[in-house]
PDB file of N, CA and C in Angstrom:
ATOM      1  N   UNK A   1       0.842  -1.172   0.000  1.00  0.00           N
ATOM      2  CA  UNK A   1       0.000   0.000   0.000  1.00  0.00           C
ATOM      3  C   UNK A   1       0.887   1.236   0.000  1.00  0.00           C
ATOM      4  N   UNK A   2       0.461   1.927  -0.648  1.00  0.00           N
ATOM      5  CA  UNK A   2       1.384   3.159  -1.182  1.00  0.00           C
ATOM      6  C   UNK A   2       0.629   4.480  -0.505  1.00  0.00           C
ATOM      7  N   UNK A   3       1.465   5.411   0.848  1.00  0.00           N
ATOM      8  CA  UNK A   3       1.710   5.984   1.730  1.00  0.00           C
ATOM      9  C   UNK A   3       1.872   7.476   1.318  1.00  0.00           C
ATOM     10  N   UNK A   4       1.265   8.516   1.206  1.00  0.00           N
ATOM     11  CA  UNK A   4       2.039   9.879   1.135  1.00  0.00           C
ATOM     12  C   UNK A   4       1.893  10.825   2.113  1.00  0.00           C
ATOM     13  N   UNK A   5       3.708  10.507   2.607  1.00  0.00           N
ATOM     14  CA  UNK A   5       4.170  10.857   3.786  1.00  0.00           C
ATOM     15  C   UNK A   5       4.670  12.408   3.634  1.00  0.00           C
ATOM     16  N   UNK A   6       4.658  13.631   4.087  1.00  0.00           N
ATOM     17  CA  UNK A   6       4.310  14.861   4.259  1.00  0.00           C
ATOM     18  C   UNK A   6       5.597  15.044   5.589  1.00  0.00           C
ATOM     19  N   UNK A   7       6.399  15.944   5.281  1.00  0.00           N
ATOM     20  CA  UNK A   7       7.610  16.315   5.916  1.00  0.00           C
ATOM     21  C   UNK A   7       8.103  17.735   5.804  1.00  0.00           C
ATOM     22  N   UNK A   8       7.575  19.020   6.991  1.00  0.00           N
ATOM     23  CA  UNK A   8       8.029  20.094   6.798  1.00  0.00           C
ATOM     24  C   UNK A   8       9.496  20.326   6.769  1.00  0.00           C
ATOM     25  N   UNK A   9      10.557  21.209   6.169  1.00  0.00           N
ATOM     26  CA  UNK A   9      11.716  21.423   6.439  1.00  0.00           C
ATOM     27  C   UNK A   9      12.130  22.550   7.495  1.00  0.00           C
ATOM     28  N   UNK A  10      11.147  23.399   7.409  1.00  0.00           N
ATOM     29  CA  UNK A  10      10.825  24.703   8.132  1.00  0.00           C
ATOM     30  C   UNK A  10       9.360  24.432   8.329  1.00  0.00           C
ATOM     31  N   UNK A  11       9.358  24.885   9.873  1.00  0.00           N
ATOM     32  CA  UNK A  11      10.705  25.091  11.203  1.00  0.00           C
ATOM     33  C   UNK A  11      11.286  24.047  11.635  1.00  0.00           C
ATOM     34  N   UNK A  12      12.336  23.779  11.707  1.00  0.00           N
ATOM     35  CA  UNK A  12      12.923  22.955  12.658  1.00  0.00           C
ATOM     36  C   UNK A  12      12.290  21.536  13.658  1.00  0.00           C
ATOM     37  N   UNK A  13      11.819  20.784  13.617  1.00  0.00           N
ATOM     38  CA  UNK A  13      11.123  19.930  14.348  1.00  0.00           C
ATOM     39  C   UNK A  13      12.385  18.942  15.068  1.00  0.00           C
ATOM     40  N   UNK A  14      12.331  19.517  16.413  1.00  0.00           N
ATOM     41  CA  UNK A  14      13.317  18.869  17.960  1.00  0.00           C
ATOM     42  C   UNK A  14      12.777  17.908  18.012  1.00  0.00           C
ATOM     43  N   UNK A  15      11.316  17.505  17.972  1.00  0.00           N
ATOM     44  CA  UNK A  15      10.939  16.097  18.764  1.00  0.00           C
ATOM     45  C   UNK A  15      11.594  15.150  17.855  1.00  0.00           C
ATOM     46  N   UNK A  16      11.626  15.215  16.414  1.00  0.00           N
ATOM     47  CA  UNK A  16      12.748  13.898  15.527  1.00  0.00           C
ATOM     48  C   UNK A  16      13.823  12.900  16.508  1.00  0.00           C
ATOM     49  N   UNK A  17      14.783  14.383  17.091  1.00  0.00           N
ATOM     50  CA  UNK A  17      15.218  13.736  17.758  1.00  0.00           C
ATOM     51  C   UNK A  17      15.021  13.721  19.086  1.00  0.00           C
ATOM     52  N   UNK A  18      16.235  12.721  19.914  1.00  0.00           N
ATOM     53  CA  UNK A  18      16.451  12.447  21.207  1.00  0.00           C
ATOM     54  C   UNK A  18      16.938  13.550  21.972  1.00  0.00           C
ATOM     55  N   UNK A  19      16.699  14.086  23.039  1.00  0.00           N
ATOM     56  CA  UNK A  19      17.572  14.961  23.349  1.00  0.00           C
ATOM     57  C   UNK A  19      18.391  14.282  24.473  1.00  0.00           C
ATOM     58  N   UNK A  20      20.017  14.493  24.384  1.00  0.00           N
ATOM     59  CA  UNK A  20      20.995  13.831  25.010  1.00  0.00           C
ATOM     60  C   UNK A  20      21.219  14.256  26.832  1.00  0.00           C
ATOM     61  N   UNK A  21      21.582  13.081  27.605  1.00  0.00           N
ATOM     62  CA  UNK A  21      21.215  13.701  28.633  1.00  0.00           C
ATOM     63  C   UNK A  21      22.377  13.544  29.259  1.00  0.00           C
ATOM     64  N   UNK A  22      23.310  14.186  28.807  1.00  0.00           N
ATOM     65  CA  UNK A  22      24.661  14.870  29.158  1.00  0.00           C
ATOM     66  C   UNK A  22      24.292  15.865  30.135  1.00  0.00           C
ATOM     67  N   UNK A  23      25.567  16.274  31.111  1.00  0.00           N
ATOM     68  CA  UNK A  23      25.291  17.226  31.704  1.00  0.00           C
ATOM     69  C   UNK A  23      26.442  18.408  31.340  1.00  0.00           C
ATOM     70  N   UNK A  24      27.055  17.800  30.744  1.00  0.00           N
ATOM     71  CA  UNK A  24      28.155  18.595  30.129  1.00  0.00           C
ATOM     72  C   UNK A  24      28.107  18.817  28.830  1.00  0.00           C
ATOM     73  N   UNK A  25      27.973  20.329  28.020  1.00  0.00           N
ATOM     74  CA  UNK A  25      28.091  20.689  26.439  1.00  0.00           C
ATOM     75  C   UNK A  25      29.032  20.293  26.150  1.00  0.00           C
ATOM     76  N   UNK A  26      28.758  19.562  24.806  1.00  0.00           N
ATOM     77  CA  UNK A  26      29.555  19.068  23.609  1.00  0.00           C
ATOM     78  C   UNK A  26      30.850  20.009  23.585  1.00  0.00           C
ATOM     79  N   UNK A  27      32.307  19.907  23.319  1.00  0.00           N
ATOM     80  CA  UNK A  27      33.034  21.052  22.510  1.00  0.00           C
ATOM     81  C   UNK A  27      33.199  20.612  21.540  1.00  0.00           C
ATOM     82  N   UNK A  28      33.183  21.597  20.988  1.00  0.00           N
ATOM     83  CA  UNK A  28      32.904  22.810  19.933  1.00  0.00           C
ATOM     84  C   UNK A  28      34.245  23.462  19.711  1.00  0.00           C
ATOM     85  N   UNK A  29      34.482  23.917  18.448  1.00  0.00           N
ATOM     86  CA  UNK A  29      35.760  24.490  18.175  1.00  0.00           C
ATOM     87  C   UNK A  29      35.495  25.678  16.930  1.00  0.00           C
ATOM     88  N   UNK A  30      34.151  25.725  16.910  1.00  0.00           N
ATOM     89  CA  UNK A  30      33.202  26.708  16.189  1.00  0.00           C
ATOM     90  C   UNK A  30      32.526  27.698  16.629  1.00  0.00           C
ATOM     91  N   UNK A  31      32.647  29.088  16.328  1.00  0.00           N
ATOM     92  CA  UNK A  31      31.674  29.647  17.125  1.00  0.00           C
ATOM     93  C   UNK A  31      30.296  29.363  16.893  1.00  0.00           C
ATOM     94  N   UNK A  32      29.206  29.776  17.608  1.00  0.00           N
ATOM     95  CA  UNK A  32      28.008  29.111  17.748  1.00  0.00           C
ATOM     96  C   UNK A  32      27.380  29.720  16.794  1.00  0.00           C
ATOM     97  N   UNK A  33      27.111  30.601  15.950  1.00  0.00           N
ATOM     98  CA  UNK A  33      26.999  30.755  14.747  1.00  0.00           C
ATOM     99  C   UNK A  33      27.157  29.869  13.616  1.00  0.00           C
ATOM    100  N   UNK A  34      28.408  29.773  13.547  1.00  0.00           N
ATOM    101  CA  UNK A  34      29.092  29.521  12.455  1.00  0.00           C
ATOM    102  C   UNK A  34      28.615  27.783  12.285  1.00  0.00           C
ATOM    103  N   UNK A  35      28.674  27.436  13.647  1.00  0.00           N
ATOM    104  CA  UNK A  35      28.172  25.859  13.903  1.00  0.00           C
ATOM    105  C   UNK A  35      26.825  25.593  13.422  1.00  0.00           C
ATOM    106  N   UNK A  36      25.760  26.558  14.236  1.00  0.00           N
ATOM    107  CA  UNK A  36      24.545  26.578  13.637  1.00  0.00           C
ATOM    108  C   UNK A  36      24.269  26.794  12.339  1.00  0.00           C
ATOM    109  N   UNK A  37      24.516  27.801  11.762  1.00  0.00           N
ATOM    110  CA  UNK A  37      24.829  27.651  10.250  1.00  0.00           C
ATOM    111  C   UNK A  37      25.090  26.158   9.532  1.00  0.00           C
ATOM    112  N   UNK A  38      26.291  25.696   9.849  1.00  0.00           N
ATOM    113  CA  UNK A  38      26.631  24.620   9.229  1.00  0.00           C
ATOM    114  C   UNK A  38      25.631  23.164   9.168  1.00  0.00           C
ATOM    115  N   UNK A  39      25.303  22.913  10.620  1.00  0.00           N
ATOM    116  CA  UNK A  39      24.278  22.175  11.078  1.00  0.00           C
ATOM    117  C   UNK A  39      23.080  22.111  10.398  1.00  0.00           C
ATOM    118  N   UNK A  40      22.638  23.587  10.093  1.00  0.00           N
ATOM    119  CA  UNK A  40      21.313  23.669   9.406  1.00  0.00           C
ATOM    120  C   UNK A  40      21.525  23.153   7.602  1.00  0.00           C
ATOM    121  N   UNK A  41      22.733  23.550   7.476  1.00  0.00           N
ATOM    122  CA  UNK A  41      22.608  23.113   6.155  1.00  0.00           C
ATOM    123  C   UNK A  41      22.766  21.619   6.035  1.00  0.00           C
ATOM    124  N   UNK A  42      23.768  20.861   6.985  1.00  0.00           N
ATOM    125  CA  UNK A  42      23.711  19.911   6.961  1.00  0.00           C
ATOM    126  C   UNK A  42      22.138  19.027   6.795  1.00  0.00           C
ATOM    127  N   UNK A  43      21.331  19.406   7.552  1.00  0.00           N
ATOM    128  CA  UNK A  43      20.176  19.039   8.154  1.00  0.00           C
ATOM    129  C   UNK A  43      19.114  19.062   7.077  1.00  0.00           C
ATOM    130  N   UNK A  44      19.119  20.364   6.287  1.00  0.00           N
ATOM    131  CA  UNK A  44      18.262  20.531   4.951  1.00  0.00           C
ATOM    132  C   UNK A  44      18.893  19.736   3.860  1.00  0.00           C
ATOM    133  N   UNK A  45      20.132  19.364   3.936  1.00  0.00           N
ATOM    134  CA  UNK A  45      20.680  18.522   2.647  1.00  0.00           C
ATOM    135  C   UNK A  45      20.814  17.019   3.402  1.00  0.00           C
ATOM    136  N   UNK A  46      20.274  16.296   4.136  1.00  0.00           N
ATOM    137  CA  UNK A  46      20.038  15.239   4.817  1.00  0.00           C
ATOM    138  C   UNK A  46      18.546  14.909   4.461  1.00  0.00           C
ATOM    139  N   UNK A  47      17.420  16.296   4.817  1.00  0.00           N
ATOM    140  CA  UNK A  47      16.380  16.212   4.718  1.00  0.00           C
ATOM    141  C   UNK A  47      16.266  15.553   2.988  1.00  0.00           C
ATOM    142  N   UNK A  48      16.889  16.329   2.285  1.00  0.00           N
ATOM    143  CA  UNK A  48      16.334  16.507   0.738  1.00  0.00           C
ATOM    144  C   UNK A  48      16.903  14.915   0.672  1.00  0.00           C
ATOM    145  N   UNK A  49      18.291  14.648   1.102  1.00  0.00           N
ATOM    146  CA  UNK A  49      18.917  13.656   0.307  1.00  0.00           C
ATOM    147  C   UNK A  49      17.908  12.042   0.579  1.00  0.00           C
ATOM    148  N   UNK A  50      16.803  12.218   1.928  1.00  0.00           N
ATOM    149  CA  UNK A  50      16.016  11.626   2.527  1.00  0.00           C
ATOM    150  C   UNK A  50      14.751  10.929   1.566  1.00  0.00           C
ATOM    151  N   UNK A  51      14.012  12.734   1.108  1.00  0.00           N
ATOM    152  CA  UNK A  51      12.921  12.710   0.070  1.00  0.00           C
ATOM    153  C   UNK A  51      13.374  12.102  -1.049  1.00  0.00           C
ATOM    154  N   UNK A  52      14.311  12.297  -1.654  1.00  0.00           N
ATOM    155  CA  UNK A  52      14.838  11.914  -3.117  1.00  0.00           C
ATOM    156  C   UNK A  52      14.777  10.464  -2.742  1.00  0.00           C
ATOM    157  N   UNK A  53      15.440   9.885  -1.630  1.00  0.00           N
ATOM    158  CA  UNK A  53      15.415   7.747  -1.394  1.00  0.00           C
ATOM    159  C   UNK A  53      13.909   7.872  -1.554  1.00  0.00           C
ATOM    160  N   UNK A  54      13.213   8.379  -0.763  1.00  0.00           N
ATOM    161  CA  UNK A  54      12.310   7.876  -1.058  1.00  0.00           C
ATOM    162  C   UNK A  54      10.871   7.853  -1.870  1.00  0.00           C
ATOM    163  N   UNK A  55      11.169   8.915  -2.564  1.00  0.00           N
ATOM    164  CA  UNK A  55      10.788   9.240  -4.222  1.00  0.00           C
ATOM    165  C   UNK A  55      11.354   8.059  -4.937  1.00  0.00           C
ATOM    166  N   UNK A  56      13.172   7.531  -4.850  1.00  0.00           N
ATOM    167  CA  UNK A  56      12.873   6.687  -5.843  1.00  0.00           C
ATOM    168  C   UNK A  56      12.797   5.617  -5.266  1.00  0.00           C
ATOM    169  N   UNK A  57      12.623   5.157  -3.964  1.00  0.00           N
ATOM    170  CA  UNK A  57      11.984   3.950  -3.591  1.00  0.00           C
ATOM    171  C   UNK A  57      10.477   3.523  -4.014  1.00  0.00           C
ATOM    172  N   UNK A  58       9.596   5.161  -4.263  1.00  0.00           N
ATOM    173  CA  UNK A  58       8.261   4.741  -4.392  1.00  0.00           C
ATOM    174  C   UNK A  58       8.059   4.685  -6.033  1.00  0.00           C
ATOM    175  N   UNK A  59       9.276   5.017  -6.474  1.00  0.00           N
ATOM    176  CA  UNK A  59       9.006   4.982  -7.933  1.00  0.00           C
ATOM    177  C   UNK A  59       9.479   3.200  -8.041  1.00  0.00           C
ATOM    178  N   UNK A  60      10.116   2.910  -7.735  1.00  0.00           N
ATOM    179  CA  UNK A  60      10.900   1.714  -7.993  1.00  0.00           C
ATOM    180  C   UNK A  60       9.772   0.704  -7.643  1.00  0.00           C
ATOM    181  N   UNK A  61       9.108   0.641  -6.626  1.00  0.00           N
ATOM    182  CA  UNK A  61       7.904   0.197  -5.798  1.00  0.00           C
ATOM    183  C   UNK A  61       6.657  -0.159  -6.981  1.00  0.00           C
ATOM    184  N   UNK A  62       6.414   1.216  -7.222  1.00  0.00           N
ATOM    185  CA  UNK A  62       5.605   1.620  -8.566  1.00  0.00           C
ATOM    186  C   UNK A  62       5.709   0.596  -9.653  1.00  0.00           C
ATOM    187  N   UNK A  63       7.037   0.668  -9.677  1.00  0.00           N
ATOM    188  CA  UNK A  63       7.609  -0.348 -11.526  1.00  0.00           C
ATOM    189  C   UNK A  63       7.184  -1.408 -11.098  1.00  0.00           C
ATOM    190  N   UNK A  64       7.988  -2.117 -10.097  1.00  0.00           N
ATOM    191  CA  UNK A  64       7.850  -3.549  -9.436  1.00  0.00           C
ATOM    192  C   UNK A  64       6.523  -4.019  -9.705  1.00  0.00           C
ATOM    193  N   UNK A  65       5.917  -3.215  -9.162  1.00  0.00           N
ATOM    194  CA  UNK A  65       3.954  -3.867  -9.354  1.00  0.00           C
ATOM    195  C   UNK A  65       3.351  -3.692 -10.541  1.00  0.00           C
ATOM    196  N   UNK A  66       3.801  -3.026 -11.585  1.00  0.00           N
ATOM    197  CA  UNK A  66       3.151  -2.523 -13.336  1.00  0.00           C
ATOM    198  C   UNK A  66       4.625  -4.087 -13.932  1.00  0.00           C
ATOM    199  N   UNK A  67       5.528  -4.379 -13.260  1.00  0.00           N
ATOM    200  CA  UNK A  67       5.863  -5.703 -13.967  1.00  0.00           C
ATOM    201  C   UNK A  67       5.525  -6.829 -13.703  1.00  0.00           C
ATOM    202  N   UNK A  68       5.184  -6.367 -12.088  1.00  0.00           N
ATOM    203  CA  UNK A  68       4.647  -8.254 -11.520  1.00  0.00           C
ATOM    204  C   UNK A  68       3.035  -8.386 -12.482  1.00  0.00           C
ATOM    205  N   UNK A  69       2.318  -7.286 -12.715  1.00  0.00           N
ATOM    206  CA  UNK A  69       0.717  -7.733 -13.446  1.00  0.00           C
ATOM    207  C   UNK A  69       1.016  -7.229 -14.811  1.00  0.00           C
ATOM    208  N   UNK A  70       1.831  -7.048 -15.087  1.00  0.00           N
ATOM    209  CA  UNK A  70       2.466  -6.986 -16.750  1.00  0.00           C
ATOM    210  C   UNK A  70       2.485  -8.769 -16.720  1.00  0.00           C
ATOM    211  N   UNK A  71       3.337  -9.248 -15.805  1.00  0.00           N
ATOM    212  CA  UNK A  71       3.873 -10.909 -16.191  1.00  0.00           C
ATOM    213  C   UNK A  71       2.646 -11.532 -15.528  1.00  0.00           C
ATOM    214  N   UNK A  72       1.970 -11.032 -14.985  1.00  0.00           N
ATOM    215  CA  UNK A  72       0.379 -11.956 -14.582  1.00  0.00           C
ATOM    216  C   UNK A  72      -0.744 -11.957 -15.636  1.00  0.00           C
ATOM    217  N   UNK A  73      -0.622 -10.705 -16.661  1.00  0.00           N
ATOM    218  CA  UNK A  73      -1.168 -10.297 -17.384  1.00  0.00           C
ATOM    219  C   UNK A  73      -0.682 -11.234 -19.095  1.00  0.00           C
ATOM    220  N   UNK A  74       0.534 -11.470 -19.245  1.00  0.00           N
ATOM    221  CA  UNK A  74       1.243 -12.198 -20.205  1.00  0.00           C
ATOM    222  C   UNK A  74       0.780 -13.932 -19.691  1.00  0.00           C
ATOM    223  N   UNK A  75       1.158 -14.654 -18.296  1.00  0.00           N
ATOM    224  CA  UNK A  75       0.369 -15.696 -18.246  1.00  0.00           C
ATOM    225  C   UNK A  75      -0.794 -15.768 -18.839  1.00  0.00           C
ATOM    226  N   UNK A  76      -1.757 -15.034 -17.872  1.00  0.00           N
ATOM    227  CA  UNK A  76      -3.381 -15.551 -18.682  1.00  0.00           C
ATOM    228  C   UNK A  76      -3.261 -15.454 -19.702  1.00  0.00           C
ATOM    229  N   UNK A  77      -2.767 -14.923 -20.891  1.00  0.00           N
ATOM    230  CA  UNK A  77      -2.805 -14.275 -22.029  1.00  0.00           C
ATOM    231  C   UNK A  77      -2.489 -16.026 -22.965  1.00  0.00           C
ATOM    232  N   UNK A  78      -0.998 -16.107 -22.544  1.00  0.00           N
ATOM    233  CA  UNK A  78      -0.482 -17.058 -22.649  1.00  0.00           C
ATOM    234  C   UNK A  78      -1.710 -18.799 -22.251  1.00  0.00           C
ATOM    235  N   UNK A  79      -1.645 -18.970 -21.468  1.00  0.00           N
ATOM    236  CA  UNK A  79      -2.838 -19.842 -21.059  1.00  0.00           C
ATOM    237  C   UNK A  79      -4.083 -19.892 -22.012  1.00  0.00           C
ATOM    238  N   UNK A  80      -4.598 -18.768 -21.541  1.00  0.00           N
ATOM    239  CA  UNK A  80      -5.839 -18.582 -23.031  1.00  0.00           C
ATOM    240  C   UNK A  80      -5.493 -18.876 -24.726  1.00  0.00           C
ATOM    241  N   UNK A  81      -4.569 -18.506 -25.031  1.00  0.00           N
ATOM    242  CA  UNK A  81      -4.228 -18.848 -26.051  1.00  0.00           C
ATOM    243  C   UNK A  81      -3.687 -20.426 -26.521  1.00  0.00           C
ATOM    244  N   UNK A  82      -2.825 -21.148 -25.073  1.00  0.00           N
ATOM    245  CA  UNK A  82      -2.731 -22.400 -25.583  1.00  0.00           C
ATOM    246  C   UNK A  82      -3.806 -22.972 -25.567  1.00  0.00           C
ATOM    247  N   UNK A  83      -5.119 -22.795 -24.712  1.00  0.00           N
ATOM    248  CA  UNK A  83      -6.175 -23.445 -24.621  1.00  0.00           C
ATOM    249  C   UNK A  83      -7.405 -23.358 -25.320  1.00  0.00           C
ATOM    250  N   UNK A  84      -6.881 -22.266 -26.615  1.00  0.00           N
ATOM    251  CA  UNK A  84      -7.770 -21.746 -28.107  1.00  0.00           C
ATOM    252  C   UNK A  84      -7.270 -23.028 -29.120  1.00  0.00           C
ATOM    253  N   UNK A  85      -5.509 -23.069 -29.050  1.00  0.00           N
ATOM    254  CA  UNK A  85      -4.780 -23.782 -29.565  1.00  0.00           C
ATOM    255  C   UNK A  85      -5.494 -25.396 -29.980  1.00  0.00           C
ATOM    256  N   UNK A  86      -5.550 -25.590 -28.199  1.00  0.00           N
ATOM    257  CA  UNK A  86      -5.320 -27.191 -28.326  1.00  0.00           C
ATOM    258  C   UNK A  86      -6.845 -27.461 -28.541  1.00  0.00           C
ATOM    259  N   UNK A  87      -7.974 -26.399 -28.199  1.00  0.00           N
ATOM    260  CA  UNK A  87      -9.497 -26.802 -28.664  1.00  0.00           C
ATOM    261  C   UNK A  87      -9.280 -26.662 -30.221  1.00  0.00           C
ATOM    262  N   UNK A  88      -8.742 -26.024 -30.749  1.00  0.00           N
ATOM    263  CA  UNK A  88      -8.696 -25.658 -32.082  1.00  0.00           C
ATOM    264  C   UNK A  88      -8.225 -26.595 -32.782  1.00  0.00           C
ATOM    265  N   UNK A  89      -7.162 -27.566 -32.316  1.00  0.00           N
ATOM    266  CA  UNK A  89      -6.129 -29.144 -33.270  1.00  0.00           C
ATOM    267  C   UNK A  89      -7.794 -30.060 -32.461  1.00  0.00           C
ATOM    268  N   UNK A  90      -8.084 -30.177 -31.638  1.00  0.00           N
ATOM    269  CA  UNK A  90      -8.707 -31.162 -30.972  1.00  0.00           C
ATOM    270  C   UNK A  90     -10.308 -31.086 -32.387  1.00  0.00           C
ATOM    271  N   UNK A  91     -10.843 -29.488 -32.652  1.00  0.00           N
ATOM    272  CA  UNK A  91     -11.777 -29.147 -33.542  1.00  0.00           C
ATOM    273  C   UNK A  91     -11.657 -30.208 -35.214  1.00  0.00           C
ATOM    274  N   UNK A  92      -9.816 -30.033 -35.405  1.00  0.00           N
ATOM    275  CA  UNK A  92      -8.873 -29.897 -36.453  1.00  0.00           C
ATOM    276  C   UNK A  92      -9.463 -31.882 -36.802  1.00  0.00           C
ATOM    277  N   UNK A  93      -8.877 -32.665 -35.298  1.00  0.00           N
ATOM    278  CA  UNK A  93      -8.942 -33.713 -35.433  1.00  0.00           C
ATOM    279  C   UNK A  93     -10.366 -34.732 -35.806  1.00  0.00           C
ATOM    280  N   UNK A  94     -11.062 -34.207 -34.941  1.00  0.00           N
ATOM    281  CA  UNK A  94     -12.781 -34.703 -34.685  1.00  0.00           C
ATOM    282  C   UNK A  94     -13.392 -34.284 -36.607  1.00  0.00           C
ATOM    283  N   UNK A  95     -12.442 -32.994 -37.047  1.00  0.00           N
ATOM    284  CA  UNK A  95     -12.968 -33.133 -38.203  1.00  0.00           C
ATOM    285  C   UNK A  95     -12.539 -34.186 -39.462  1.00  0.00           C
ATOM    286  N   UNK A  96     -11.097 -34.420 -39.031  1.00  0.00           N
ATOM    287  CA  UNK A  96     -10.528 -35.368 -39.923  1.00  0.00           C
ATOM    288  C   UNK A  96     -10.874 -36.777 -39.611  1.00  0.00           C
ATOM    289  N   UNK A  97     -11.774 -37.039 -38.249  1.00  0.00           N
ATOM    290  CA  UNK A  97     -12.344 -38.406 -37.870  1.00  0.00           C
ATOM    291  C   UNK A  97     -13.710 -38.607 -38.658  1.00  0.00           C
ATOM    292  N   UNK A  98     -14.209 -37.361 -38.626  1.00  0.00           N
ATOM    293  CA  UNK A  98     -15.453 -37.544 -39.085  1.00  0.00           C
ATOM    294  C   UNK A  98     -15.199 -37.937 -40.839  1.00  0.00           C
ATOM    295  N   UNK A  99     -14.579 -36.885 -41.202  1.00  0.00           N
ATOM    296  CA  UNK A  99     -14.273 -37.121 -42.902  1.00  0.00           C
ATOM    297  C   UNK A  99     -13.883 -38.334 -43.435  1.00  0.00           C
ATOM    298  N   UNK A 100     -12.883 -39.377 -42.714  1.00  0.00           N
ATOM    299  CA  UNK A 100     -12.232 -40.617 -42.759  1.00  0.00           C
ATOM    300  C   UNK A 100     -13.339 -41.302 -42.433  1.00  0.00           C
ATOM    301  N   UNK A 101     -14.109 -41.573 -41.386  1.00  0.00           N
ATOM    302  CA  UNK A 101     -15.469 -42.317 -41.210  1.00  0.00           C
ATOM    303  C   UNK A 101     -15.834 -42.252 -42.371  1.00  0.00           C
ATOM    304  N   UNK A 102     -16.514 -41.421 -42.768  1.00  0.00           N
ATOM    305  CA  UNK A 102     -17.783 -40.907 -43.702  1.00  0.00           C
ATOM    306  C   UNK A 102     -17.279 -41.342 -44.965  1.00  0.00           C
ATOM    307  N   UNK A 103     -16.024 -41.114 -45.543  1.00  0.00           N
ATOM    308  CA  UNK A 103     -14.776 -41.607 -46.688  1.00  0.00           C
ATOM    309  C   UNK A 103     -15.599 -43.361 -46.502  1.00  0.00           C
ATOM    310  N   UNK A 104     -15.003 -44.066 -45.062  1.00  0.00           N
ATOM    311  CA  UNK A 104     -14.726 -45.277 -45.577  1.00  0.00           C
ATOM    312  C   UNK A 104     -16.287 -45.431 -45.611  1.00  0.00           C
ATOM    313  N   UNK A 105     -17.601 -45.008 -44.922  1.00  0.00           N
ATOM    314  CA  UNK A 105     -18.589 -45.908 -45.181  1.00  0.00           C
ATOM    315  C   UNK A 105     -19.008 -45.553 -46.336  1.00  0.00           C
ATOM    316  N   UNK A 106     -18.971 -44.605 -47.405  1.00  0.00           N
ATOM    317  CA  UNK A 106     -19.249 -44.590 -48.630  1.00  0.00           C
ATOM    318  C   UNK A 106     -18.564 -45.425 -49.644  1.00  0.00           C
ATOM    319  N   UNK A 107     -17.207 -46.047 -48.789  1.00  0.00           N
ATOM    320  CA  UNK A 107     -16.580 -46.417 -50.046  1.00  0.00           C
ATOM    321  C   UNK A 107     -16.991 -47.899 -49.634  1.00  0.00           C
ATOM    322  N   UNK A 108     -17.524 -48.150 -48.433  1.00  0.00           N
ATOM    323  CA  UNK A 108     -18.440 -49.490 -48.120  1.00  0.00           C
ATOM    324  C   UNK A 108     -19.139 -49.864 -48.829  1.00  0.00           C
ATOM    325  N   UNK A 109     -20.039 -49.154 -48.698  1.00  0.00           N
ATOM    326  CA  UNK A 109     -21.372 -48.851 -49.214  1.00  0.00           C
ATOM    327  C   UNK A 109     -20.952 -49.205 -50.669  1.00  0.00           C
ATOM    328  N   UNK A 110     -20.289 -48.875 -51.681  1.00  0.00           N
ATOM    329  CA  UNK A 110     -20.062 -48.909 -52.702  1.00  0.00           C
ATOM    330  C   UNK A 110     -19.536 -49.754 -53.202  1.00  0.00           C
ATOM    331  N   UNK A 111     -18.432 -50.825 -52.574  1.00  0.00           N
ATOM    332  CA  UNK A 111     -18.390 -51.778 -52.915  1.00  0.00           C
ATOM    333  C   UNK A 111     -19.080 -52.943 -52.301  1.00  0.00           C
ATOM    334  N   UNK A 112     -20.500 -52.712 -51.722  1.00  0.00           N
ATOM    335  CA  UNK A 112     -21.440 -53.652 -51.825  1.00  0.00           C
ATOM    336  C   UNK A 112     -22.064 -54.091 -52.305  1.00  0.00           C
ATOM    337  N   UNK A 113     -22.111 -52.291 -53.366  1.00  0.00           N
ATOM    338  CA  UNK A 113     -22.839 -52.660 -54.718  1.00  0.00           C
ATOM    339  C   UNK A 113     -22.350 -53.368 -55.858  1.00  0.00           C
ATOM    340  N   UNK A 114     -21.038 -53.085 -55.745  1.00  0.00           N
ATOM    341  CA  UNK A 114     -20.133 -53.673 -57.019  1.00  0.00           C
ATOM    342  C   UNK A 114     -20.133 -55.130 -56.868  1.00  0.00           C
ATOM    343  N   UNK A 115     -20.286 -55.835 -55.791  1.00  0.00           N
ATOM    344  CA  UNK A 115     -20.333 -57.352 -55.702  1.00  0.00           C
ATOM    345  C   UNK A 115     -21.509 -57.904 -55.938  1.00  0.00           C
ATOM    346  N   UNK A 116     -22.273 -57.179 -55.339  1.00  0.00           N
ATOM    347  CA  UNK A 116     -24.065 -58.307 -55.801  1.00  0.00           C
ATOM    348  C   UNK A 116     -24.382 -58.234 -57.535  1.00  0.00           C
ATOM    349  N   UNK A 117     -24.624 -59.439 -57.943  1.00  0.00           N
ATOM    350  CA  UNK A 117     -24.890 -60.026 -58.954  1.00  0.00           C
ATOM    351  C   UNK A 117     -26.418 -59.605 -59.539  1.00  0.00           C
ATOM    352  N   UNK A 118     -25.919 -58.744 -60.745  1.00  0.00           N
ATOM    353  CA  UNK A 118     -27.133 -58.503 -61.311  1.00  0.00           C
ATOM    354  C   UNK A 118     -28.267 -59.458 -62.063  1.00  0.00           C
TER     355      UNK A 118
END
């Protein structure tokens, strides 16, 4: 079942994550600017690089199921057709039984006549 999942980039959403329960700040060798800055971009090019997997996961998803009833679609197809086939030789045969019957009792029939004495 195919899901459309909805993900703001702005504002910022904390609950994603964990918050760490250090009692001591991280160092840092950045001023806090310059860090935040970086972070955020990190974070928006994480976000995007996120959407894009899974854009082409749902595209890929997508194909998968238009080939699995593409090849479910080629069976029956397949099936129906051998089973036009083999009614069709089976039609083919019953007619060449009947014709061969019908052949020999005429040609019975005919030389029954040729023997009785006029």
């Amino acid at each position: 079942m195919i899901e459309i999942y909805k993900q703001s980039l702005v504002p910022f959403d904390f609950a994603r994550f964990a918050v760490s329960a250090r009692q001591i700040a991280p160092l840092v060798t950045l001023a806090p600017q310059r860090l935040l800055a970086r972070l955020a971009e990190e974070y928006v090019f994480a976000q995007l690089c996120e959407a894009i997997m899974l854009s082409l996961a749902a595209e890929n998803e997508a194909r998968m199921r238009a080939m699995i009833a593409a090849r479910a679609n080629v069976h029956d197809k397949l099936e129906h057709l051998i089973g036009d086939s083999q009614r069709l030789r089976q039609e083919e045969i019953t007619a060449e039984m009947v014709e061969l019957s019908s052949g020999s009792l005429a040609s019975g029939s005919i030389g029954r006549k040729q023997d009785r004495p006029r």
